[in-house]
C-alpha atoms as a PDB file:
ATOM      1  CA  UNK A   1      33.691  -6.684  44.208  1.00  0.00           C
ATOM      2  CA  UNK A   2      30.574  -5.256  43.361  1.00  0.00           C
ATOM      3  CA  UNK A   3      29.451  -5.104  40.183  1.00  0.00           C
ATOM      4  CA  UNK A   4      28.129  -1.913  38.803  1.00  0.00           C
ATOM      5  CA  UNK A   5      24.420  -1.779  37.834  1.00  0.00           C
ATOM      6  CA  UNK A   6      23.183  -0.549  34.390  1.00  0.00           C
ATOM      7  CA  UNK A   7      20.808   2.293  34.743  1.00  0.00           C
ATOM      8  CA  UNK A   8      17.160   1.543  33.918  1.00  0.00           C
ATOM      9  CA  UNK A   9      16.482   4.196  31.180  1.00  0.00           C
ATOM     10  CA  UNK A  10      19.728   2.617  29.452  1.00  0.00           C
ATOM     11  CA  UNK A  11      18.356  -0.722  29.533  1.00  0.00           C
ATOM     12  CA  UNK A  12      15.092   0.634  28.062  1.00  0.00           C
ATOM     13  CA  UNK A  13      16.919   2.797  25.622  1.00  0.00           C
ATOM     14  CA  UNK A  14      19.129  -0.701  24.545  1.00  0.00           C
ATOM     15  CA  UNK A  15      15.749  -2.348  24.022  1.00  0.00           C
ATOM     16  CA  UNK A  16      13.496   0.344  22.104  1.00  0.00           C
ATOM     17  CA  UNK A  17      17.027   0.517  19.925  1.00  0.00           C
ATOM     18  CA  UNK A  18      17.007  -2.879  19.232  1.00  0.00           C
ATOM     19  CA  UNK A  19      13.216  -2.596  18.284  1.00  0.00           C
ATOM     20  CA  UNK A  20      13.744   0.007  15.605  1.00  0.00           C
ATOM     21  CA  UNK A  21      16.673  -2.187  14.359  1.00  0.00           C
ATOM     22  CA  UNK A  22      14.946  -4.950  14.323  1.00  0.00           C
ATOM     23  CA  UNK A  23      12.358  -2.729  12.050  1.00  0.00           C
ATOM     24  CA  UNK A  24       9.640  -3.424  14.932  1.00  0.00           C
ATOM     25  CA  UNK A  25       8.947   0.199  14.562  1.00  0.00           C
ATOM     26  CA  UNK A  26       9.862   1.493  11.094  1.00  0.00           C
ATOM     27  CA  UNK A  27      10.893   5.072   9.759  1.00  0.00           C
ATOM     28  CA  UNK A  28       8.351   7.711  10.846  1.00  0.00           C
ATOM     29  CA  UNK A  29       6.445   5.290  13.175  1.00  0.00           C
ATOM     30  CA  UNK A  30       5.216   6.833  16.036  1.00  0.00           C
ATOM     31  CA  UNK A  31       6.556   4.934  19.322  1.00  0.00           C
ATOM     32  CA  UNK A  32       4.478   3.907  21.802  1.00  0.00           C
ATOM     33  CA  UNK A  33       3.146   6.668  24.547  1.00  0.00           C
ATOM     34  CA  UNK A  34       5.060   7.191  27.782  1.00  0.00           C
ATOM     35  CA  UNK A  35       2.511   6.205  29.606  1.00  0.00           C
ATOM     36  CA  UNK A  36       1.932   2.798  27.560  1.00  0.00           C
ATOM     37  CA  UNK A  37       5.904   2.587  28.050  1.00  0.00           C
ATOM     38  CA  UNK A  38       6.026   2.915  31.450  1.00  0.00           C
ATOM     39  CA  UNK A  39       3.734   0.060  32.129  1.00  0.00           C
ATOM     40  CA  UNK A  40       5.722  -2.104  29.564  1.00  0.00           C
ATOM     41  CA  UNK A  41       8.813  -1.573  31.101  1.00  0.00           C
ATOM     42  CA  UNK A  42       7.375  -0.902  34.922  1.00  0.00           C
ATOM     43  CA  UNK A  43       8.845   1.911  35.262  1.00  0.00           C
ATOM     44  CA  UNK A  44       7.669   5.644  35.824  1.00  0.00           C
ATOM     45  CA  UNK A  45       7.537   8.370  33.106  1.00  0.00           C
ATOM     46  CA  UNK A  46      10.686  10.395  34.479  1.00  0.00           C
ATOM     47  CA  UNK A  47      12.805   7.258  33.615  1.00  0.00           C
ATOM     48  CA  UNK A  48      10.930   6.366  30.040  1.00  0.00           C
ATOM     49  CA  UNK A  49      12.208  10.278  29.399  1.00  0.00           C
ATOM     50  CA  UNK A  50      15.633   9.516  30.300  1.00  0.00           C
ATOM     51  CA  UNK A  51      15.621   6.698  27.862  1.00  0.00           C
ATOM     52  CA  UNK A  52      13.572   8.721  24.536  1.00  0.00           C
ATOM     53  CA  UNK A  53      15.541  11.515  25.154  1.00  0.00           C
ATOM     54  CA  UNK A  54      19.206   9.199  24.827  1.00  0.00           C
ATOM     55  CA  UNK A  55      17.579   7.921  21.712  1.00  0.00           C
ATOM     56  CA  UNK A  56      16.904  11.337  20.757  1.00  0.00           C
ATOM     57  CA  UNK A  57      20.250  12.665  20.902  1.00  0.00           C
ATOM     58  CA  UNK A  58      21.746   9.730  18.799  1.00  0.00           C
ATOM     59  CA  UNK A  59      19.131  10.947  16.348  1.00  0.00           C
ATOM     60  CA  UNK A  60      16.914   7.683  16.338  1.00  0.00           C
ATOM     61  CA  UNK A  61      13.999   9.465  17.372  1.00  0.00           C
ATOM     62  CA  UNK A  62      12.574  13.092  17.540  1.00  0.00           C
ATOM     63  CA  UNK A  63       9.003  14.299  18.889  1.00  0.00           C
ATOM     64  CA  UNK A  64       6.537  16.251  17.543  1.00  0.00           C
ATOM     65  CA  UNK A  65       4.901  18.825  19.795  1.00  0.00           C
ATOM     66  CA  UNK A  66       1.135  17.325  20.886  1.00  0.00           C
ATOM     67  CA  UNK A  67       1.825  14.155  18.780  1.00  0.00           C
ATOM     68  CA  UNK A  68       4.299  11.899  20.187  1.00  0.00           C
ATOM     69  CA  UNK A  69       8.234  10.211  19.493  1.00  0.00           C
ATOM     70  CA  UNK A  70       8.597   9.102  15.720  1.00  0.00           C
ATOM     71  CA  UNK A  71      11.487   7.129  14.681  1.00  0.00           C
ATOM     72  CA  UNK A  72      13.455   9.400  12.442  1.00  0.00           C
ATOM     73  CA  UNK A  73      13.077   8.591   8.813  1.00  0.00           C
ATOM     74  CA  UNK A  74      16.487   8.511   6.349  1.00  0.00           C
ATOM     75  CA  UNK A  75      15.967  11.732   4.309  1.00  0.00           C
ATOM     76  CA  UNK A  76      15.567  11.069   0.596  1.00  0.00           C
ATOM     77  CA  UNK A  77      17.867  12.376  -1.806  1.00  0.00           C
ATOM     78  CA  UNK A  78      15.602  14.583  -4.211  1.00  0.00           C
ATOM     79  CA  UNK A  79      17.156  16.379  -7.083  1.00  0.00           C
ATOM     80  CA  UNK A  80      15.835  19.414  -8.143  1.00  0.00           C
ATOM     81  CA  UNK A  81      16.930  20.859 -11.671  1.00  0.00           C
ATOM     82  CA  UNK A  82      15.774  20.990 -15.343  1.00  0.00           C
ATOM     83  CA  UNK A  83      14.455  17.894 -15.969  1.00  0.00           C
ATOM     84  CA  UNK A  84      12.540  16.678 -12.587  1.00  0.00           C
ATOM     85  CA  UNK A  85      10.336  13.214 -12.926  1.00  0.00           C
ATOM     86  CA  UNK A  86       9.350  12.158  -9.082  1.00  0.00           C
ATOM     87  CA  UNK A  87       9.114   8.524  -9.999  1.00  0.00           C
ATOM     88  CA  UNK A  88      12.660   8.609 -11.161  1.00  0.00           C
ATOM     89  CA  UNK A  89      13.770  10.749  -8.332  1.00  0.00           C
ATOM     90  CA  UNK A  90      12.656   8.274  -5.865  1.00  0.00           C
ATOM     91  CA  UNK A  91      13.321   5.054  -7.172  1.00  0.00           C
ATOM     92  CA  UNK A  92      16.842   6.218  -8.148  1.00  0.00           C
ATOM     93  CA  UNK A  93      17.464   6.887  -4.202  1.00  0.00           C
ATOM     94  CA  UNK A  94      16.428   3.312  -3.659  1.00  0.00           C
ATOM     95  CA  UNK A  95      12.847   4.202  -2.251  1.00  0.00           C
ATOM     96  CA  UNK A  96       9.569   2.887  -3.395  1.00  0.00           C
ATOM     97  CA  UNK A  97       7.276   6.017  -4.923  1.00  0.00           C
ATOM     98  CA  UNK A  98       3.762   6.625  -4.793  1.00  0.00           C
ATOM     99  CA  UNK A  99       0.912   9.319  -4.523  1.00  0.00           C
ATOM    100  CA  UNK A 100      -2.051  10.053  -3.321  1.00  0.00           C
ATOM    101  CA  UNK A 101      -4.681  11.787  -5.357  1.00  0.00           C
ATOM    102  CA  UNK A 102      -6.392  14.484  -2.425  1.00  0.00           C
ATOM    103  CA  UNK A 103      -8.464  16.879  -5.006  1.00  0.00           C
ATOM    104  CA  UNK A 104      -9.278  17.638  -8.584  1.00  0.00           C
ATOM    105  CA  UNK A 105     -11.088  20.585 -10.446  1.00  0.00           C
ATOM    106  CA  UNK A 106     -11.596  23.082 -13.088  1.00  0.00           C
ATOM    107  CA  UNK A 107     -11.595  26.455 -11.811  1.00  0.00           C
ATOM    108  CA  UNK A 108     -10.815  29.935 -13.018  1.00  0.00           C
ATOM    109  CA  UNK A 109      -7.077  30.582 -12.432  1.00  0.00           C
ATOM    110  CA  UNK A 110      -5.569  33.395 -10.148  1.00  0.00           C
ATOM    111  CA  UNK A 111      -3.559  36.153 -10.598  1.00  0.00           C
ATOM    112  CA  UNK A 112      -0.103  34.157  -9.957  1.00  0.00           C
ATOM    113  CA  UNK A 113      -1.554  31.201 -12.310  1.00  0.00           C
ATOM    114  CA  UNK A 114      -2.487  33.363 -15.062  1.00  0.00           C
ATOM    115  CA  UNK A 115       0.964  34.868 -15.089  1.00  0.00           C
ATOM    116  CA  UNK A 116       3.154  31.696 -14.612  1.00  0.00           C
ATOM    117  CA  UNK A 117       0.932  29.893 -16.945  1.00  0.00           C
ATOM    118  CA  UNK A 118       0.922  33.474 -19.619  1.00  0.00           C
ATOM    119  CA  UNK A 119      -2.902  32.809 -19.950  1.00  0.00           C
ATOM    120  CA  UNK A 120      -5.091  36.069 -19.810  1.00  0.00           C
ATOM    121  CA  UNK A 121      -7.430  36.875 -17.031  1.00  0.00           C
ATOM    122  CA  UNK A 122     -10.578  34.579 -16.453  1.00  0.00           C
ATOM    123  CA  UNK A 123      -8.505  32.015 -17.982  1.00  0.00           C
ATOM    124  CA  UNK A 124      -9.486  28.291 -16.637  1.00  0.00           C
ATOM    125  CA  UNK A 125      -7.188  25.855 -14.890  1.00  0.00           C
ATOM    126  CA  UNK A 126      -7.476  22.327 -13.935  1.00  0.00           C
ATOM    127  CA  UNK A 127      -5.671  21.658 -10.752  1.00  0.00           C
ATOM    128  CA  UNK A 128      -4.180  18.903  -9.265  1.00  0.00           C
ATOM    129  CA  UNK A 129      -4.069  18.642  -5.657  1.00  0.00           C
ATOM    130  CA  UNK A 130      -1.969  15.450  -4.074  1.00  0.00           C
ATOM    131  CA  UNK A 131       0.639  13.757  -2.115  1.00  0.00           C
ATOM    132  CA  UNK A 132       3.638  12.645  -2.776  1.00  0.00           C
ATOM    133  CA  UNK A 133       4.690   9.320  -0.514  1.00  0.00           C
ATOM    134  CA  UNK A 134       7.837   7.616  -0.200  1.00  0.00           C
ATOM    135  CA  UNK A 135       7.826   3.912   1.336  1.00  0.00           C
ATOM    136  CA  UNK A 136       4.377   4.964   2.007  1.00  0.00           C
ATOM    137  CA  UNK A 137       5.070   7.585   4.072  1.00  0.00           C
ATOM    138  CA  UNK A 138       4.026  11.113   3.170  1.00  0.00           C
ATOM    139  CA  UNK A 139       6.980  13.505   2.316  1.00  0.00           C
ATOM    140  CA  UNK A 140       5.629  16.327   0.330  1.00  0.00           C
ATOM    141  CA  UNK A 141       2.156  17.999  -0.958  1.00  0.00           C
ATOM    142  CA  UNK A 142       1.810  19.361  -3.873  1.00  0.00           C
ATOM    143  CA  UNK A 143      -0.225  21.607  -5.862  1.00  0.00           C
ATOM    144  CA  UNK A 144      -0.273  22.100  -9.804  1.00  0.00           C
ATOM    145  CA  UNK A 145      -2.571  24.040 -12.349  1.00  0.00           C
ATOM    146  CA  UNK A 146      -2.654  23.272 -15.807  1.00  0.00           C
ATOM    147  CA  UNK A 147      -4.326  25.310 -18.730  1.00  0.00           C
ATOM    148  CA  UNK A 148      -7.179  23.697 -19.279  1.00  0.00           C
ATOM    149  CA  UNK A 149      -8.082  24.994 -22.839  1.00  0.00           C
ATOM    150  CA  UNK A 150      -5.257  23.095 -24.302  1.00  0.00           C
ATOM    151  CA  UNK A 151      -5.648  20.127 -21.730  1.00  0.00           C
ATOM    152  CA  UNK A 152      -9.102  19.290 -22.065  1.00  0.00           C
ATOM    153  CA  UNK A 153      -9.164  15.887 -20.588  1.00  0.00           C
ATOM    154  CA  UNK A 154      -6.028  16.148 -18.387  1.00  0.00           C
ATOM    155  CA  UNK A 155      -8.354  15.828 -14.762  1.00  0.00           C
ATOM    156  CA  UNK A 156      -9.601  12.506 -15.763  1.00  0.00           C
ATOM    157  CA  UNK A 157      -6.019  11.089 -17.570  1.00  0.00           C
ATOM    158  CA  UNK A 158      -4.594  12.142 -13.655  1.00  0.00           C
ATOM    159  CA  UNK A 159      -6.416  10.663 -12.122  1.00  0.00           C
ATOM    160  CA  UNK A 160      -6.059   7.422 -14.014  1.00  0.00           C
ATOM    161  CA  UNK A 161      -2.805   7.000 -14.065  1.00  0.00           C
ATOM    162  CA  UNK A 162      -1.575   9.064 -11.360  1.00  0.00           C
ATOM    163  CA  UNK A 163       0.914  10.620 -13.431  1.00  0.00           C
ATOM    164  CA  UNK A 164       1.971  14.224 -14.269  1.00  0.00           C
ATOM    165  CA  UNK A 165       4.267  12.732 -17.195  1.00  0.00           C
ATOM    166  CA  UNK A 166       2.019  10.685 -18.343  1.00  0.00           C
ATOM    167  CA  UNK A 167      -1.127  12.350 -18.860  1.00  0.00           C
ATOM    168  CA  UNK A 168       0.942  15.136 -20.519  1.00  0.00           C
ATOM    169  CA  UNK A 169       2.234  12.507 -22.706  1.00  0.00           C
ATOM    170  CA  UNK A 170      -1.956  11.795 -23.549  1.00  0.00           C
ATOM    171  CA  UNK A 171      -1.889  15.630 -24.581  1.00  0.00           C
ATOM    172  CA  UNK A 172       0.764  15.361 -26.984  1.00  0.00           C
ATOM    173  CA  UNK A 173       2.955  16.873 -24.996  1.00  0.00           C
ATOM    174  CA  UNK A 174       6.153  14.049 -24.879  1.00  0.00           C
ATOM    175  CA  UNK A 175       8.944  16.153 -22.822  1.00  0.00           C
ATOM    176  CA  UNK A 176       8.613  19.115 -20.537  1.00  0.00           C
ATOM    177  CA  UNK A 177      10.985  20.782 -18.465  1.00  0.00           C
ATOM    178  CA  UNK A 178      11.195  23.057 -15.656  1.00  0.00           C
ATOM    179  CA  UNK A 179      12.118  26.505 -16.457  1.00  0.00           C
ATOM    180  CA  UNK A 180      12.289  28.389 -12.948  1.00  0.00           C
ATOM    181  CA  UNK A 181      11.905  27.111  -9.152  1.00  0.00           C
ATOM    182  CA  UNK A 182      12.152  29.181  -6.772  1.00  0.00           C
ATOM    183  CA  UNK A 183      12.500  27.753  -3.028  1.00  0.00           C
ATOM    184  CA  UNK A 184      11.819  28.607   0.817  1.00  0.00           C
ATOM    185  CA  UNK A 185      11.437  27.874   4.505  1.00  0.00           C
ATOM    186  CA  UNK A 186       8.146  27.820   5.695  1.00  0.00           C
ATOM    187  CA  UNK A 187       6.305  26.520   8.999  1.00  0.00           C
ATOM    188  CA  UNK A 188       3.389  24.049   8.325  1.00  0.00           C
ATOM    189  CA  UNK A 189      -0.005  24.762   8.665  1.00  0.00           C
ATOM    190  CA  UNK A 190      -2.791  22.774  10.418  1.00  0.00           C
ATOM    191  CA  UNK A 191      -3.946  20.909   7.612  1.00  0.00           C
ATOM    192  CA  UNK A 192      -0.261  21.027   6.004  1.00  0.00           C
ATOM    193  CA  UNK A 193       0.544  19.070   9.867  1.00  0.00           C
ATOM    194  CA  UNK A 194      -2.453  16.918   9.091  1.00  0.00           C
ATOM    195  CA  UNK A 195      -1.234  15.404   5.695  1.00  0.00           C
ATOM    196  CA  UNK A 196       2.181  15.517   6.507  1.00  0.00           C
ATOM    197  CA  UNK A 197       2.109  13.767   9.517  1.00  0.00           C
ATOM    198  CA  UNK A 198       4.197  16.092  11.488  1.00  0.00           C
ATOM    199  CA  UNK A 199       3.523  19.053  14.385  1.00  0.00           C
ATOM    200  CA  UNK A 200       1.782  22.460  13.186  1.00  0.00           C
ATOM    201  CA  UNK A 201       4.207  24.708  12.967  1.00  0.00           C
ATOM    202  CA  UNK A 202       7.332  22.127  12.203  1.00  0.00           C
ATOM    203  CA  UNK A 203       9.456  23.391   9.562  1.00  0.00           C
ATOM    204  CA  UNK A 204       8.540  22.640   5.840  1.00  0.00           C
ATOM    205  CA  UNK A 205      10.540  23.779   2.424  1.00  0.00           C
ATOM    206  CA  UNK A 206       8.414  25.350  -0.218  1.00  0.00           C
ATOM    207  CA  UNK A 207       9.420  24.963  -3.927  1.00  0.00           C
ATOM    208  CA  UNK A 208       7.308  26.871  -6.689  1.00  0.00           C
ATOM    209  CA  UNK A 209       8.041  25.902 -10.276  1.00  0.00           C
ATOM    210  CA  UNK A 210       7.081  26.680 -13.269  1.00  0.00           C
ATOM    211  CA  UNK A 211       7.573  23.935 -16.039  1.00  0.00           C
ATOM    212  CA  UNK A 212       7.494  24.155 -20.188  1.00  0.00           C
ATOM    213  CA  UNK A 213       7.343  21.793 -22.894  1.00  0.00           C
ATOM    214  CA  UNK A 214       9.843  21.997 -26.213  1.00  0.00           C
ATOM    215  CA  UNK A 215       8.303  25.470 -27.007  1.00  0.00           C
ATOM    216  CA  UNK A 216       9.188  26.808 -23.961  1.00  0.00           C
ATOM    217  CA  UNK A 217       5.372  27.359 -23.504  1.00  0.00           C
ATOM    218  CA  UNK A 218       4.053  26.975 -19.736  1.00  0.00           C
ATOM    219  CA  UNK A 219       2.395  23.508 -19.624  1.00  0.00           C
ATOM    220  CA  UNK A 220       2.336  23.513 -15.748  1.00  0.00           C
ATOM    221  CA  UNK A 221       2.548  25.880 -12.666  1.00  0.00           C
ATOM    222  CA  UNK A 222       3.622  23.614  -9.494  1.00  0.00           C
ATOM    223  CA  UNK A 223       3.868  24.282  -5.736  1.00  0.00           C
ATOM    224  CA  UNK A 224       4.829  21.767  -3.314  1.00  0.00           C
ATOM    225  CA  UNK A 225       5.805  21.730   0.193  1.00  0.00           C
ATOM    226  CA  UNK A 226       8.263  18.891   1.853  1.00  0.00           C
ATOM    227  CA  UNK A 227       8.520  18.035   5.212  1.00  0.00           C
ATOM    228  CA  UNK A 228      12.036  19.243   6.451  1.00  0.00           C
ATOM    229  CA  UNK A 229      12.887  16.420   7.993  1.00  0.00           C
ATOM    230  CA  UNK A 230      12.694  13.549   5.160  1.00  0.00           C
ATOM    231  CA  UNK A 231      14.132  14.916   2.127  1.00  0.00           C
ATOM    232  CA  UNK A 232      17.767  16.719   0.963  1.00  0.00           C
ATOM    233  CA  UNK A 233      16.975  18.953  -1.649  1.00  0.00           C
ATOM    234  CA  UNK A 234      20.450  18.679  -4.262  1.00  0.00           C
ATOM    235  CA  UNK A 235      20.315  21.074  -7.503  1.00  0.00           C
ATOM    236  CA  UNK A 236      21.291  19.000 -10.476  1.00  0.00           C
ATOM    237  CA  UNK A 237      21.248  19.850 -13.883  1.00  0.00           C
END
């Protein structure tokens, strides 16, 4: 009797499987190119399809238009509600936090600052542009103005200790909250692609929040944009 033979893109699939199990290629690795797979597993680029495309269907991998086949990463729970601390949020869901400071400055605010942050025109701001990274892997970016009359010092306390909550805390201010969010599907820009790590035009979700310390005054203005495919959004209270 003969014995039936396995197909050669299921053999490869098996093995590139067993890699990403193995945690030879983590989540949101990019997997080697067709053409470097072909001449690791001899084979021509039709049947290296065959094979990313099976692992692509049992969601193990998805590609990025002009970039490649990433391992899929687990998306991160991330609860958004009154009080919302990223640290927290992150190491709660078993993930290690981080960010990534990408600008700082003092400028004069705009028209939607002025009004979220109820400062009158001509008002200054210091923002804080940055990235938020999970297992060292970029999930959001993120974008928040702060008055800087009443925050002074608040550039230089960020980017010391990296922390939203804690340089508020050097202000005096010991326990904000967030007092509106509003959110919404957007497609990412170039640069957005760039940091992210994804494919221009790949879908992102856009939160804009407003958040308040004990007087319900405006001590921050926030706008941040998460890659659609590594985080689930939950309201929470």
């Amino acid at each position: 009797m003969t014995r039936k033979r396995t197909p050669i893109w299921h053999s490869i699939a098996n093995t590139l499987t067993e890699d990403i199990a193995e945690g030879r290629y983590g989540p949101g690795d990019k997997l080697p190119t067709e053409a470097e797979l072909s001449a690791r597993f001899g084979v021509n680029r039709h049947t290296v399809r065959h094979a990313l495309k099976s692992l692509a269907e049992n969601r193990l991998v998805h590609a990025r238009r002009g970039a490649g086949v990433y391992v899929a990463q687990v998306p991160t729970d991330y609860a958004i509600g009154k009080r919302v601390r990223f640290h927290r949020n992150i190491t709660q869901a078993g993930r290690l936090p981080g960010k990534a400071v990408l600008h700082l400055e003092t400028r004069s605010a705009d028209e939607k600052e002025c009004r979220a942050l109820d400062l009158p025109p001509g008002s200054q701001v210091h923002v804080y542009d940055g990235l938020s990274l999970v297992d060292d892997n970029p999930i959001a970016l993120f974008r928040s103005a702060f008055p800087s009359k009443r925050f002074p010092s608040l550039l230089q306390d960020l980017d010391r200790l990296r922390s939203v909550t804690e340089a508020l805390k050097e202000h005096g201010v010991a326990d904000y909250t967030r007092a509106s969010t509003r959110m919404s599907a957007k497609r990412a820009s170039a640069t957005q692609a760039l940091h992210l790590k994804i494919a221009e035009g790949d879908p992102i979700l856009r939160t804009v929040a407003v958040n308040v310390d004990t007087t319900q005054t405006p001590v921050e203005f926030g706008t941040t944009w998460f890659a659609g495919d590594r985080v689930t959004l939950t309201m929470a209270e």
